[in-house]
C-alpha atoms as a PDB file:
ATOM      1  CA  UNK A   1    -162.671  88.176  -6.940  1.00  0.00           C
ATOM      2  CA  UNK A   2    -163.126  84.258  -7.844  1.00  0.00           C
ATOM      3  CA  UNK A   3    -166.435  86.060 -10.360  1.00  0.00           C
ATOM      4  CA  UNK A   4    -164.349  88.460 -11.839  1.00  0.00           C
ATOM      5  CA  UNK A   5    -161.575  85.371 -13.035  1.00  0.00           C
ATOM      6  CA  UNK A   6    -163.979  83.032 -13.649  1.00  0.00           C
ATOM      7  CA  UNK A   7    -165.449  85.607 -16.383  1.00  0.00           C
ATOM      8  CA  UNK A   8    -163.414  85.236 -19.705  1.00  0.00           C
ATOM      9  CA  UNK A   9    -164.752  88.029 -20.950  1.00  0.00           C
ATOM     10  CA  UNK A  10    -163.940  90.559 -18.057  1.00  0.00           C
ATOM     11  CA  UNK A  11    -160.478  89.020 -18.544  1.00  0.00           C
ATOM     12  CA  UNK A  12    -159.831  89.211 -22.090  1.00  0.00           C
ATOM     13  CA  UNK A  13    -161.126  93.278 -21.634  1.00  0.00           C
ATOM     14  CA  UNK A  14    -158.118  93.568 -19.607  1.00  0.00           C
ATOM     15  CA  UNK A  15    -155.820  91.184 -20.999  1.00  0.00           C
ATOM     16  CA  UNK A  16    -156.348  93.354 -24.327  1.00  0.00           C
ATOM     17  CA  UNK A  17    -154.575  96.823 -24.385  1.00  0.00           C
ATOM     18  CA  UNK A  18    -151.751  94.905 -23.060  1.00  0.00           C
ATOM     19  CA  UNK A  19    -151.808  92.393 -25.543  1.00  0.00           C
ATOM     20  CA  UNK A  20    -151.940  95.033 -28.196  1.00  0.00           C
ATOM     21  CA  UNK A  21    -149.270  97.199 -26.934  1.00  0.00           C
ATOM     22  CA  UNK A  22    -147.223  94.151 -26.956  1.00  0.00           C
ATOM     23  CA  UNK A  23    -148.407  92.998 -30.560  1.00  0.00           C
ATOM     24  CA  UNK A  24    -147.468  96.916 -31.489  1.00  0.00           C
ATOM     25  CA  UNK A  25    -144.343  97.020 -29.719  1.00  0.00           C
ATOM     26  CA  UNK A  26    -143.006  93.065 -30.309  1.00  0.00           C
ATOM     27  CA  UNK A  27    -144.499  90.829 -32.445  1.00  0.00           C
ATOM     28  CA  UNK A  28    -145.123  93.316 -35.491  1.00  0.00           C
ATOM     29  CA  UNK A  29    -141.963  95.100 -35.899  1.00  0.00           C
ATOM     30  CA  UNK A  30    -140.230  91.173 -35.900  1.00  0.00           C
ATOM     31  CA  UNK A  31    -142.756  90.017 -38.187  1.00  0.00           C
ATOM     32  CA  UNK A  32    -141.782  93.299 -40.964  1.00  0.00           C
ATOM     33  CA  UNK A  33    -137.919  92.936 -40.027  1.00  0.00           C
ATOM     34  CA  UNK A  34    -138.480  89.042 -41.194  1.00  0.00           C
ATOM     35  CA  UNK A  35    -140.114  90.295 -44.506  1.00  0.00           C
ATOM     36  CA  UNK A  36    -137.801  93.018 -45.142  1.00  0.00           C
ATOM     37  CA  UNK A  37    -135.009  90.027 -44.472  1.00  0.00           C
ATOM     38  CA  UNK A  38    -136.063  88.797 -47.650  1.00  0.00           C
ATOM     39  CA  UNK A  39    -135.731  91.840 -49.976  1.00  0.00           C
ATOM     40  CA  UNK A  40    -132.810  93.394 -51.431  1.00  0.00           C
ATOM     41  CA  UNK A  41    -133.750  97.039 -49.970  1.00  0.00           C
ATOM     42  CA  UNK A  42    -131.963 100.051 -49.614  1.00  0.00           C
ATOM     43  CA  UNK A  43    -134.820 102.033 -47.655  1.00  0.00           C
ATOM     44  CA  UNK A  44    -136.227 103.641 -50.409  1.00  0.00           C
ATOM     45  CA  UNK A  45    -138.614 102.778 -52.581  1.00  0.00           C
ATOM     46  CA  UNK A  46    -139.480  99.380 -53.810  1.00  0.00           C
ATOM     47  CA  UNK A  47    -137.000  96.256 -52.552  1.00  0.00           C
ATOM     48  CA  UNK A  48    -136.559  93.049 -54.470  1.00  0.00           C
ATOM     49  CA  UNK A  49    -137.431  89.951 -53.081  1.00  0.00           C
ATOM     50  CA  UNK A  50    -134.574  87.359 -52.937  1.00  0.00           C
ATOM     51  CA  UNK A  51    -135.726  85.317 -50.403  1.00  0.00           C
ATOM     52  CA  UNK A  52    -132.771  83.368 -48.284  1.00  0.00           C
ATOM     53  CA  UNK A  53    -130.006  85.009 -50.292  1.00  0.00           C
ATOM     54  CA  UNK A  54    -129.383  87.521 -47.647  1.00  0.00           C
ATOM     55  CA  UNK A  55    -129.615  84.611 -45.116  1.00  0.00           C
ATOM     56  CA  UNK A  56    -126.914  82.773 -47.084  1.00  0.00           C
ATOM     57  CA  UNK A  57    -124.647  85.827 -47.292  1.00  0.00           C
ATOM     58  CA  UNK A  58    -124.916  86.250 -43.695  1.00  0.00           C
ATOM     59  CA  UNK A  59    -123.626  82.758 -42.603  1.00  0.00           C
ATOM     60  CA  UNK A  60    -120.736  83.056 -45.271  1.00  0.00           C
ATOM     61  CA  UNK A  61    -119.255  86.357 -44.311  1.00  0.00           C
ATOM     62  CA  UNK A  62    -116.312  86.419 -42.584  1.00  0.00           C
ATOM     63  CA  UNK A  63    -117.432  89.870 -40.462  1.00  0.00           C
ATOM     64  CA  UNK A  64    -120.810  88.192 -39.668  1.00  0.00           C
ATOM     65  CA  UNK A  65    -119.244  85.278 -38.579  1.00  0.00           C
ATOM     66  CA  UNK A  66    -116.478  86.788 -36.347  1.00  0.00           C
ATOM     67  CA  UNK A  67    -119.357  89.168 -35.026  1.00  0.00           C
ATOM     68  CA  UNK A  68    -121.360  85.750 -33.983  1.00  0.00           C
ATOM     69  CA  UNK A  69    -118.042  84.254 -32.317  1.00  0.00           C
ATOM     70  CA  UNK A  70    -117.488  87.423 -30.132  1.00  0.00           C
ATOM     71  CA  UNK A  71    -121.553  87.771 -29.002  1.00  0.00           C
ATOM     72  CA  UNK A  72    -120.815  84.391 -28.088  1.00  0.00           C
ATOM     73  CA  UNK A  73    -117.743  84.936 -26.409  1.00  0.00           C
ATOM     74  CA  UNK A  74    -119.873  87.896 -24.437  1.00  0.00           C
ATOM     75  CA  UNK A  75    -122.056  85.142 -23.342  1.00  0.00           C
ATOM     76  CA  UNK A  76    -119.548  82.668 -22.297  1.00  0.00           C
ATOM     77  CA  UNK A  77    -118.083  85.708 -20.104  1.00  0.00           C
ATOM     78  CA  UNK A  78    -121.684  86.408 -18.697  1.00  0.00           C
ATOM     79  CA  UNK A  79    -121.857  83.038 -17.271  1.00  0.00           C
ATOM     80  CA  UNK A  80    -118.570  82.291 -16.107  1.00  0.00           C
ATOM     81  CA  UNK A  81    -117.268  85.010 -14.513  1.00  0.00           C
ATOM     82  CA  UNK A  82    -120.521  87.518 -14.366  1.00  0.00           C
ATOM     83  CA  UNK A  83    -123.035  84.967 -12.590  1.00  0.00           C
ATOM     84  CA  UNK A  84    -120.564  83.190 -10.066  1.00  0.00           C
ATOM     85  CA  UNK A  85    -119.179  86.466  -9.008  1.00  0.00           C
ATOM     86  CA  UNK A  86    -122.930  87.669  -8.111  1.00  0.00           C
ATOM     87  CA  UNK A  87    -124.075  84.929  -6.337  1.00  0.00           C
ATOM     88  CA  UNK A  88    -120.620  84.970  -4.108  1.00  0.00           C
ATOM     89  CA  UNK A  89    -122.029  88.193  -3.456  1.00  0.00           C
ATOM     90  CA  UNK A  90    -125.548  87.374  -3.113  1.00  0.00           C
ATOM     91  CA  UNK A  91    -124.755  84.399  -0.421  1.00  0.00           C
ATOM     92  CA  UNK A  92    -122.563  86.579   1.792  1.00  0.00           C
ATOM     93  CA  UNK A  93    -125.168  89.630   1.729  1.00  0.00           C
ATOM     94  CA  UNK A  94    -127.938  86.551   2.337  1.00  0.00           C
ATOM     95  CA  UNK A  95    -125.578  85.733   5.565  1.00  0.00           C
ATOM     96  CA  UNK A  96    -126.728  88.266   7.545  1.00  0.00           C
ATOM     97  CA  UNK A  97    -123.562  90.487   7.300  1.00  0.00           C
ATOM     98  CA  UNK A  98    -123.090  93.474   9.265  1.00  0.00           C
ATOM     99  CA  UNK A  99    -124.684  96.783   7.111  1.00  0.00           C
ATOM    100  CA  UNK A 100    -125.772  94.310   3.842  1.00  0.00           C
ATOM    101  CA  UNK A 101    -128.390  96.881   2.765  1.00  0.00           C
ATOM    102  CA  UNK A 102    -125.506  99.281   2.608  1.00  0.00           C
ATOM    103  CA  UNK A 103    -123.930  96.686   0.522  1.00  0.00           C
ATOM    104  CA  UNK A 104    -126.641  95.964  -1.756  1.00  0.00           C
ATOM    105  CA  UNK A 105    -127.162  99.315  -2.478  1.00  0.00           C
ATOM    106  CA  UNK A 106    -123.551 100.652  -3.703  1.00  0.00           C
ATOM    107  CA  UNK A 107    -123.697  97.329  -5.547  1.00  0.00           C
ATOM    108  CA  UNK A 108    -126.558  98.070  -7.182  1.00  0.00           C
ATOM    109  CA  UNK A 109    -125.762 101.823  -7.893  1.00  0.00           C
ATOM    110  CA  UNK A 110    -123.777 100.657 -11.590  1.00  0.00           C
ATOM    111  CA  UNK A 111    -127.221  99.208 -13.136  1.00  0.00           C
ATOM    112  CA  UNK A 112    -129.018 102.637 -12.550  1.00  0.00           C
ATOM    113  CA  UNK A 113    -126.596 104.450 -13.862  1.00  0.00           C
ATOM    114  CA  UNK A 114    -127.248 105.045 -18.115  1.00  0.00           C
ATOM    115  CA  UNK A 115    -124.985 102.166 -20.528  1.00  0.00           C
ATOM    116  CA  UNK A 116    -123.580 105.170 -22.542  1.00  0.00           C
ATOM    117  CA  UNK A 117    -122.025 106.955 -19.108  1.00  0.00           C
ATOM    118  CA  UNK A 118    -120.935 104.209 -18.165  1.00  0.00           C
ATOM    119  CA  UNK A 119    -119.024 102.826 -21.339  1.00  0.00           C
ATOM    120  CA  UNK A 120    -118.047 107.289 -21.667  1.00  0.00           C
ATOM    121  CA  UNK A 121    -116.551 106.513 -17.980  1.00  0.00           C
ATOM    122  CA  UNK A 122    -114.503 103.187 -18.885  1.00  0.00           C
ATOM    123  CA  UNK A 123    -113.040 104.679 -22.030  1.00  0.00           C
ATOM    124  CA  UNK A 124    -111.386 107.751 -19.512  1.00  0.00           C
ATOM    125  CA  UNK A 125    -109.787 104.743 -17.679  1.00  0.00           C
ATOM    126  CA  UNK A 126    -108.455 103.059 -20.926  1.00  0.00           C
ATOM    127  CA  UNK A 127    -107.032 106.031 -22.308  1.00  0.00           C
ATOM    128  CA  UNK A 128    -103.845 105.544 -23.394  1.00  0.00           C
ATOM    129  CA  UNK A 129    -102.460 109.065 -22.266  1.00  0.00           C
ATOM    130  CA  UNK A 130    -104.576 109.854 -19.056  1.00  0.00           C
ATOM    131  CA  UNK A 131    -106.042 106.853 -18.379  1.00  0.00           C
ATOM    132  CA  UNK A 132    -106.404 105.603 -15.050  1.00  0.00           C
ATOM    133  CA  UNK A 133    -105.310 102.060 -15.574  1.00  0.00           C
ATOM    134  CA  UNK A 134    -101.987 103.194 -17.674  1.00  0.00           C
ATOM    135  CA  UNK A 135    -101.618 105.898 -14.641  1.00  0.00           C
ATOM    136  CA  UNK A 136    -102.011 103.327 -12.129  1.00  0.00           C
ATOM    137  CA  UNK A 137     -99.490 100.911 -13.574  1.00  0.00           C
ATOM    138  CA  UNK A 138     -96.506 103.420 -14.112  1.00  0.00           C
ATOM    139  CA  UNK A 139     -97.281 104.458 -10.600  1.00  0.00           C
ATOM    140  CA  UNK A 140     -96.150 100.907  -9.324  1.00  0.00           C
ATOM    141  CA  UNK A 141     -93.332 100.624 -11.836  1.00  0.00           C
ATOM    142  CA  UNK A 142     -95.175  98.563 -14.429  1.00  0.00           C
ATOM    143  CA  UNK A 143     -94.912 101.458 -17.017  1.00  0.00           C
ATOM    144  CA  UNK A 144     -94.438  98.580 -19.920  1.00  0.00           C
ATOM    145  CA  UNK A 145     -97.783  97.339 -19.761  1.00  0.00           C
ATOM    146  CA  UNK A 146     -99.032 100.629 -20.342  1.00  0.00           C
ATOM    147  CA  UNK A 147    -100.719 100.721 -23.319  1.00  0.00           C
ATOM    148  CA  UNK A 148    -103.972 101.567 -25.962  1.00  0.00           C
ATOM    149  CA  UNK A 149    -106.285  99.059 -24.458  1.00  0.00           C
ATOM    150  CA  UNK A 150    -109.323  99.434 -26.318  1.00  0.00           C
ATOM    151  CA  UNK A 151    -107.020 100.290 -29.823  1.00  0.00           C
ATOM    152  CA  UNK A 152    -105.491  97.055 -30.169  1.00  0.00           C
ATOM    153  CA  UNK A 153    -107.146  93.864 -31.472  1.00  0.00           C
ATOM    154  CA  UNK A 154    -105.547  91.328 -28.716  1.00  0.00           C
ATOM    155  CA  UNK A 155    -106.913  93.218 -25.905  1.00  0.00           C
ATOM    156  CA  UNK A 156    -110.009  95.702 -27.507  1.00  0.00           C
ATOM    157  CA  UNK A 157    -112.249  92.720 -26.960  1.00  0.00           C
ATOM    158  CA  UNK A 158    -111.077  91.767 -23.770  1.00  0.00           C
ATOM    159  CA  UNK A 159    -111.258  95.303 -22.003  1.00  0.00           C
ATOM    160  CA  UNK A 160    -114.786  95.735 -23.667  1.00  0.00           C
ATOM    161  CA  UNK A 161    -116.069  92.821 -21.822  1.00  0.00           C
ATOM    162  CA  UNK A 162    -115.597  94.294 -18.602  1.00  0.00           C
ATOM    163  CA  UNK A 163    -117.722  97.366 -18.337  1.00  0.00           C
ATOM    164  CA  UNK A 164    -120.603  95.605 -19.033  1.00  0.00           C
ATOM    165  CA  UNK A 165    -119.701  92.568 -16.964  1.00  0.00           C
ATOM    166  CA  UNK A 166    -119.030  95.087 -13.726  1.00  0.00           C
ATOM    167  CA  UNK A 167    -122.477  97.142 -14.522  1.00  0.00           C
ATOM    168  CA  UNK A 168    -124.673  94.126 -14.369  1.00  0.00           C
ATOM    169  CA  UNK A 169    -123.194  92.052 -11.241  1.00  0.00           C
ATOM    170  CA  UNK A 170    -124.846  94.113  -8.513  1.00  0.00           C
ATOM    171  CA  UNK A 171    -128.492  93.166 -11.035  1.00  0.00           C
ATOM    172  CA  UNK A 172    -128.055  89.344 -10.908  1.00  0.00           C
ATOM    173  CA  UNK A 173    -126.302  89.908  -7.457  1.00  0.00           C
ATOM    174  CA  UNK A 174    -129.744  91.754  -6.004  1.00  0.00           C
ATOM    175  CA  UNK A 175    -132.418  88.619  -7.510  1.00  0.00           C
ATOM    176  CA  UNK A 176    -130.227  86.116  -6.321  1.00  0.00           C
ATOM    177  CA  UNK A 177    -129.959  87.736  -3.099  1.00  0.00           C
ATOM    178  CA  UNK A 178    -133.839  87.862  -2.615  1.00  0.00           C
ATOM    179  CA  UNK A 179    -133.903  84.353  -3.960  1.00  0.00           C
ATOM    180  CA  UNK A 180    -131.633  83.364  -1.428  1.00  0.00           C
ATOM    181  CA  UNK A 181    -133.714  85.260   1.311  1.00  0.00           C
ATOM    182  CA  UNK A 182    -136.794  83.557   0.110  1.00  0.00           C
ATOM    183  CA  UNK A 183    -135.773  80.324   1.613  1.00  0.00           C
ATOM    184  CA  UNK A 184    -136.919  79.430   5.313  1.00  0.00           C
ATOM    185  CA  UNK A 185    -134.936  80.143   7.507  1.00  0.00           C
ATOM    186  CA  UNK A 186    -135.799  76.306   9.395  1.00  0.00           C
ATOM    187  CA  UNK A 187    -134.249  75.073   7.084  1.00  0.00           C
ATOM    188  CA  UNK A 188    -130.307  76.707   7.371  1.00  0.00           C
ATOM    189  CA  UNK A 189    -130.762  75.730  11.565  1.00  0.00           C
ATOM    190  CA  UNK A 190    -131.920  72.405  11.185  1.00  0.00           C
ATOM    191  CA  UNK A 191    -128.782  72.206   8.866  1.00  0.00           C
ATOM    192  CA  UNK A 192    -126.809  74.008  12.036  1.00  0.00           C
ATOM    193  CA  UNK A 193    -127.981  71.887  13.924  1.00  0.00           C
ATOM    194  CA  UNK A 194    -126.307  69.150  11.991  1.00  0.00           C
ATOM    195  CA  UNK A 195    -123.193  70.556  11.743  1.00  0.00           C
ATOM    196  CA  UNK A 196    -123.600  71.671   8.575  1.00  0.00           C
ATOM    197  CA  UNK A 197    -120.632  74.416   7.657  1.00  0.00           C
ATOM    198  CA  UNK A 198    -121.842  77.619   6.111  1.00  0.00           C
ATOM    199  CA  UNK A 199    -120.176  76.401   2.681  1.00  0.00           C
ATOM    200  CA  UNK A 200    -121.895  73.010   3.374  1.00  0.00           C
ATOM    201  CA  UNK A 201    -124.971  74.604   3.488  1.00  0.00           C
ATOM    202  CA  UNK A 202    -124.957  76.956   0.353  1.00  0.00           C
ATOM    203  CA  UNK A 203    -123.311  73.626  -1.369  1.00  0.00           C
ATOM    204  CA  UNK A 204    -126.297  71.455  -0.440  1.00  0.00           C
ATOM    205  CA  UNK A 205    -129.108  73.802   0.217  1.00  0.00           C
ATOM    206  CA  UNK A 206    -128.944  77.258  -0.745  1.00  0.00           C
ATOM    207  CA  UNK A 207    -127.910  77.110  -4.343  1.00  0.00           C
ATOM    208  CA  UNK A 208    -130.399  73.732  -5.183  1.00  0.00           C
ATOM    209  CA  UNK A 209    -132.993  75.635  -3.709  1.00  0.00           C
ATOM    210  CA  UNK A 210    -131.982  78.946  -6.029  1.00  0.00           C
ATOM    211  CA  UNK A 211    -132.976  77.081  -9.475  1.00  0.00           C
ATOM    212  CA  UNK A 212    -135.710  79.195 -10.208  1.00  0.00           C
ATOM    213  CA  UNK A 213    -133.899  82.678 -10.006  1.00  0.00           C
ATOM    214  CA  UNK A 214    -130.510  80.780 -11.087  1.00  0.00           C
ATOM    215  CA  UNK A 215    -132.266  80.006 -14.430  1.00  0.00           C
ATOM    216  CA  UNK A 216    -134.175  83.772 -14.698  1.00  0.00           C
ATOM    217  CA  UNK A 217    -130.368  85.190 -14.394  1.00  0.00           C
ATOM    218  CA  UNK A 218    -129.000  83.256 -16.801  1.00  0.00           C
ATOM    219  CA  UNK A 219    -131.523  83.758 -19.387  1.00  0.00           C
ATOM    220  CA  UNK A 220    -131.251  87.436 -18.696  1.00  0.00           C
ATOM    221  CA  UNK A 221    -127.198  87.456 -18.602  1.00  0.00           C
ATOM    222  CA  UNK A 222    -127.213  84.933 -21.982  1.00  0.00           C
ATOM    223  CA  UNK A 223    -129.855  87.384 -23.616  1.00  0.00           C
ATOM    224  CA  UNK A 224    -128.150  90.703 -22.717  1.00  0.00           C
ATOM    225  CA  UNK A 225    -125.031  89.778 -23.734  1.00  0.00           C
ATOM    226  CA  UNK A 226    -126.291  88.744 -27.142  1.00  0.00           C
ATOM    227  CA  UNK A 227    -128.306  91.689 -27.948  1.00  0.00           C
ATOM    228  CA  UNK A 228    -125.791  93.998 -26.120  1.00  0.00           C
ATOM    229  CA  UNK A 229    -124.598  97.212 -28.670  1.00  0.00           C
ATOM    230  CA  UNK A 230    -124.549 100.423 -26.823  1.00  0.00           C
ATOM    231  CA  UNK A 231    -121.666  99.951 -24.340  1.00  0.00           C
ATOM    232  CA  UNK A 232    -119.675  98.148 -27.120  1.00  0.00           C
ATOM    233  CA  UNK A 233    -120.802 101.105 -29.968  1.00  0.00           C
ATOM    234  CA  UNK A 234    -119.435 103.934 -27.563  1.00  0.00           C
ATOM    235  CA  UNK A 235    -116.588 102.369 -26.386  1.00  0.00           C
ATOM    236  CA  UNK A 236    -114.769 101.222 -30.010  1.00  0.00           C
ATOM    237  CA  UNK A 237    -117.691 101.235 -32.719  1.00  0.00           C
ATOM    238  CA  UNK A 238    -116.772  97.349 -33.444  1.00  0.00           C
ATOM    239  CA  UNK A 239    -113.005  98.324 -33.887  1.00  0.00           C
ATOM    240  CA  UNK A 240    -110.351  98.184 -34.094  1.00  0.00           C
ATOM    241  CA  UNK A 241    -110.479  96.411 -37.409  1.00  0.00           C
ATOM    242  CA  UNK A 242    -113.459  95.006 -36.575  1.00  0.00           C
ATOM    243  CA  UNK A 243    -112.194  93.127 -33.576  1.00  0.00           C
ATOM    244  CA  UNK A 244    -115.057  93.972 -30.992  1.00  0.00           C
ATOM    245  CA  UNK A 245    -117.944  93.628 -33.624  1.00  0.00           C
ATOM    246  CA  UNK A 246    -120.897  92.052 -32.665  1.00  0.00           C
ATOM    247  CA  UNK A 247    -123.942  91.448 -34.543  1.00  0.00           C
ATOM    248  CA  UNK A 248    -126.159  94.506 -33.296  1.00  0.00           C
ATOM    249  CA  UNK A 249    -123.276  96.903 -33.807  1.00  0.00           C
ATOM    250  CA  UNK A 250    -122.946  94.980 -37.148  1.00  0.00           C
ATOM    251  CA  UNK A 251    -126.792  95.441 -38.049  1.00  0.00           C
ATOM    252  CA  UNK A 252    -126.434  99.009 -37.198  1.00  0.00           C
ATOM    253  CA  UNK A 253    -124.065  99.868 -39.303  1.00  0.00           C
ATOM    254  CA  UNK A 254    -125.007  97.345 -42.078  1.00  0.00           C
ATOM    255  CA  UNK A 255    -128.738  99.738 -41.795  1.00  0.00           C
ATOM    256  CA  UNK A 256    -127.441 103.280 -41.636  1.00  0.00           C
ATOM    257  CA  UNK A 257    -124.278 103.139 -42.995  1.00  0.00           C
ATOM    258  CA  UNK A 258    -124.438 101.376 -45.760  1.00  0.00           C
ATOM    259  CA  UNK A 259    -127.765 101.263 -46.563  1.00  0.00           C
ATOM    260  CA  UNK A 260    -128.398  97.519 -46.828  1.00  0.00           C
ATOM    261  CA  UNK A 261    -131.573  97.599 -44.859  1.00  0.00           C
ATOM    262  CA  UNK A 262    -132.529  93.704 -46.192  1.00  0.00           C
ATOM    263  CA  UNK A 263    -128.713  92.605 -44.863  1.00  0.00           C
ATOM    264  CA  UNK A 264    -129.563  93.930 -42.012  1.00  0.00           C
ATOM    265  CA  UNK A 265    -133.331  93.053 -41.097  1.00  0.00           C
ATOM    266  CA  UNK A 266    -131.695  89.681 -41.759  1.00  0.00           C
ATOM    267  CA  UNK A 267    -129.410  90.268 -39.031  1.00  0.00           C
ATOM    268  CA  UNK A 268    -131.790  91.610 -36.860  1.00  0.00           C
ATOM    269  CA  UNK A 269    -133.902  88.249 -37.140  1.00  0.00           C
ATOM    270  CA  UNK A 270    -131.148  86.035 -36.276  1.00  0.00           C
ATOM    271  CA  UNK A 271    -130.547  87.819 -33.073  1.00  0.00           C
ATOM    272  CA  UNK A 272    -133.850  87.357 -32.033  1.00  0.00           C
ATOM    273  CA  UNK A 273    -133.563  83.554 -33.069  1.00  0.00           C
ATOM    274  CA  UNK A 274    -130.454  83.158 -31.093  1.00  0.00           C
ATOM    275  CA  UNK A 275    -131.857  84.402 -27.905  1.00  0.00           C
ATOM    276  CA  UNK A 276    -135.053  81.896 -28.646  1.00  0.00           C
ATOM    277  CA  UNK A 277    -132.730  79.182 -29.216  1.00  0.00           C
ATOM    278  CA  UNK A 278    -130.728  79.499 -25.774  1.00  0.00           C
ATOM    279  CA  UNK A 279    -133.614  80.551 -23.793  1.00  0.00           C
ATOM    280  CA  UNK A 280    -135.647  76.927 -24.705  1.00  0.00           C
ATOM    281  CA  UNK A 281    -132.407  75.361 -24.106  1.00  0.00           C
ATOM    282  CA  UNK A 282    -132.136  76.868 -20.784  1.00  0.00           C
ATOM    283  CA  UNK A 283    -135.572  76.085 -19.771  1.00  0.00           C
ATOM    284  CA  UNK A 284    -135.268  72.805 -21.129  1.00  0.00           C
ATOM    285  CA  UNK A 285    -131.991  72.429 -19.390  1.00  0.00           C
ATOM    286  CA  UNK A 286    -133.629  73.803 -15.986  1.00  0.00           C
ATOM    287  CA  UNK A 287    -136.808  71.546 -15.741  1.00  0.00           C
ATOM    288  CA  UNK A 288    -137.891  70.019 -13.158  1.00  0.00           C
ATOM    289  CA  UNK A 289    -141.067  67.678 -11.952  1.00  0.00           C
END
């Protein structure tokens, strides 16, 4: 075994179909979305280059900009309410609870389940007429706060965070869990044996010694939310007015729609930057000796 990875050449013959798949699959199609960022191209035919302009128009539009505030706003959910919520979770399960691989497995039934059932499923329980939620609340009297959740700007936005934040807790939940089973188990008795309270211990031990997968969720929960369009698409197509836009719903229909295929390659590319961005800030954020 020590021959075979001590020979660069035996290694590069089977580091290469993956690193052209990848090339094929990644790096080209972000190299021809940058150039088409630069032409004014409707899909057909020949486009004319006009370098940043698209670039500029992007940072001055008002949609654009109010797409860029929600993905952020997606993000900002992610973190805060997502992530804390799973690794509650994840450091109960880790306690040796009675029937936790029941447990982990209904809560990680949601992230097998396909984006577009599940936003189909959460747009039955908004409905205004049958909904669940509006049944639900003029079953306990509260038949004023009945309303068109995902039809009204103050609360579209809102009610579209939470499919997507309810799908992906039992993911981040289920890493952190076996990140939290990774650690030795001397460890948690010599903190018994201390006195240590079970808080105490996932205060001082637990979650310090979790970095690694703490950092791999939130680069996956910052990144998701960023690039997430399906769930949001299905469930109000950026409406109402606009209000639940973000910028992959906003590069779709900037594409397909309209036709602006240089608008929207532009788009595309500062997603992709975005996610860069925050995941060297993470890592930078994260590091260690």
């Amino acid at each position: 075994m020590n021959t075979v990875f001590s020979n660069k050449t035996a290694i590069c013959i089977f580091v290469l179909p993956t690193l052209l798949i990848f090339c094929g699959i990644v790096l080209v199609p972000i190299f021809v979305s940058s150039y088409y960022s630069l032409l004014d191209w409707n899909g057909v035919g020949k486009g004319t280059f006009i370098g940043l302009r698209n670039y500029v128009e992007m940072f001055s539009d008002t949609r654009a900009l109010h797409a860029m505030k929600n993905s952020l706003l997606f993000a900002a959910a992610s973190v805060f309410i997502q992530l804390p919520i799973s690794l509650l979770l994840a450091l109960i399960l880790a306690s040796a609870v009675k029937g936790e691989g029941v447990y982990r497995t209904v809560y990680f039934i949601p992230v097998l389940i396909s984006t577009v059932v599940i936003a189909q499923l959460w747009s039955k329980i908004y409905n205004a007429d049958y909904g669940l939620l509006n049944t639900l609340l003029k079953e306990v009297g509260l038949s004023g706060w009945a309303q068109d959740w995902l039809g009204q700007k103050k609360t579209a936005l809102i009610f579209s965070f939470i499919p997507t934040l309810w799908q992906y807790i039992g993911y981040h939940m289920l890493l952190m869990y076996a990140g939290a089973k990774s650690i030795s188990q001397d460890i948690f008795e010599a903190a018994k044996i201390d006195g240590a309270s079970r808080v105490r211990t996932a205060l001082s031990i637990t979650i310090p010694l979790m970095r690694p997968i703490l950092k791999v969720c939130l680069v996956f929960s910052i990144i998701g939310a960023f690039k997430v369009f399906d769930l949001v698409y299905v469930l109000t197509g950026g409406g109402p007015f606009f209000s639940t836009e973000v910028p992959s719903t906003l590069m779709y229909t900037t594409i397909f729609d309209t036709y602006r295929y240089g608008y929207g390659s532009a788009l595309s590319v500062f997603i992709i930057a975005e996610c860069l961005v925050f995941t060297v800030l993470i890592n930078t954020f994260f590091k260690t000796e």
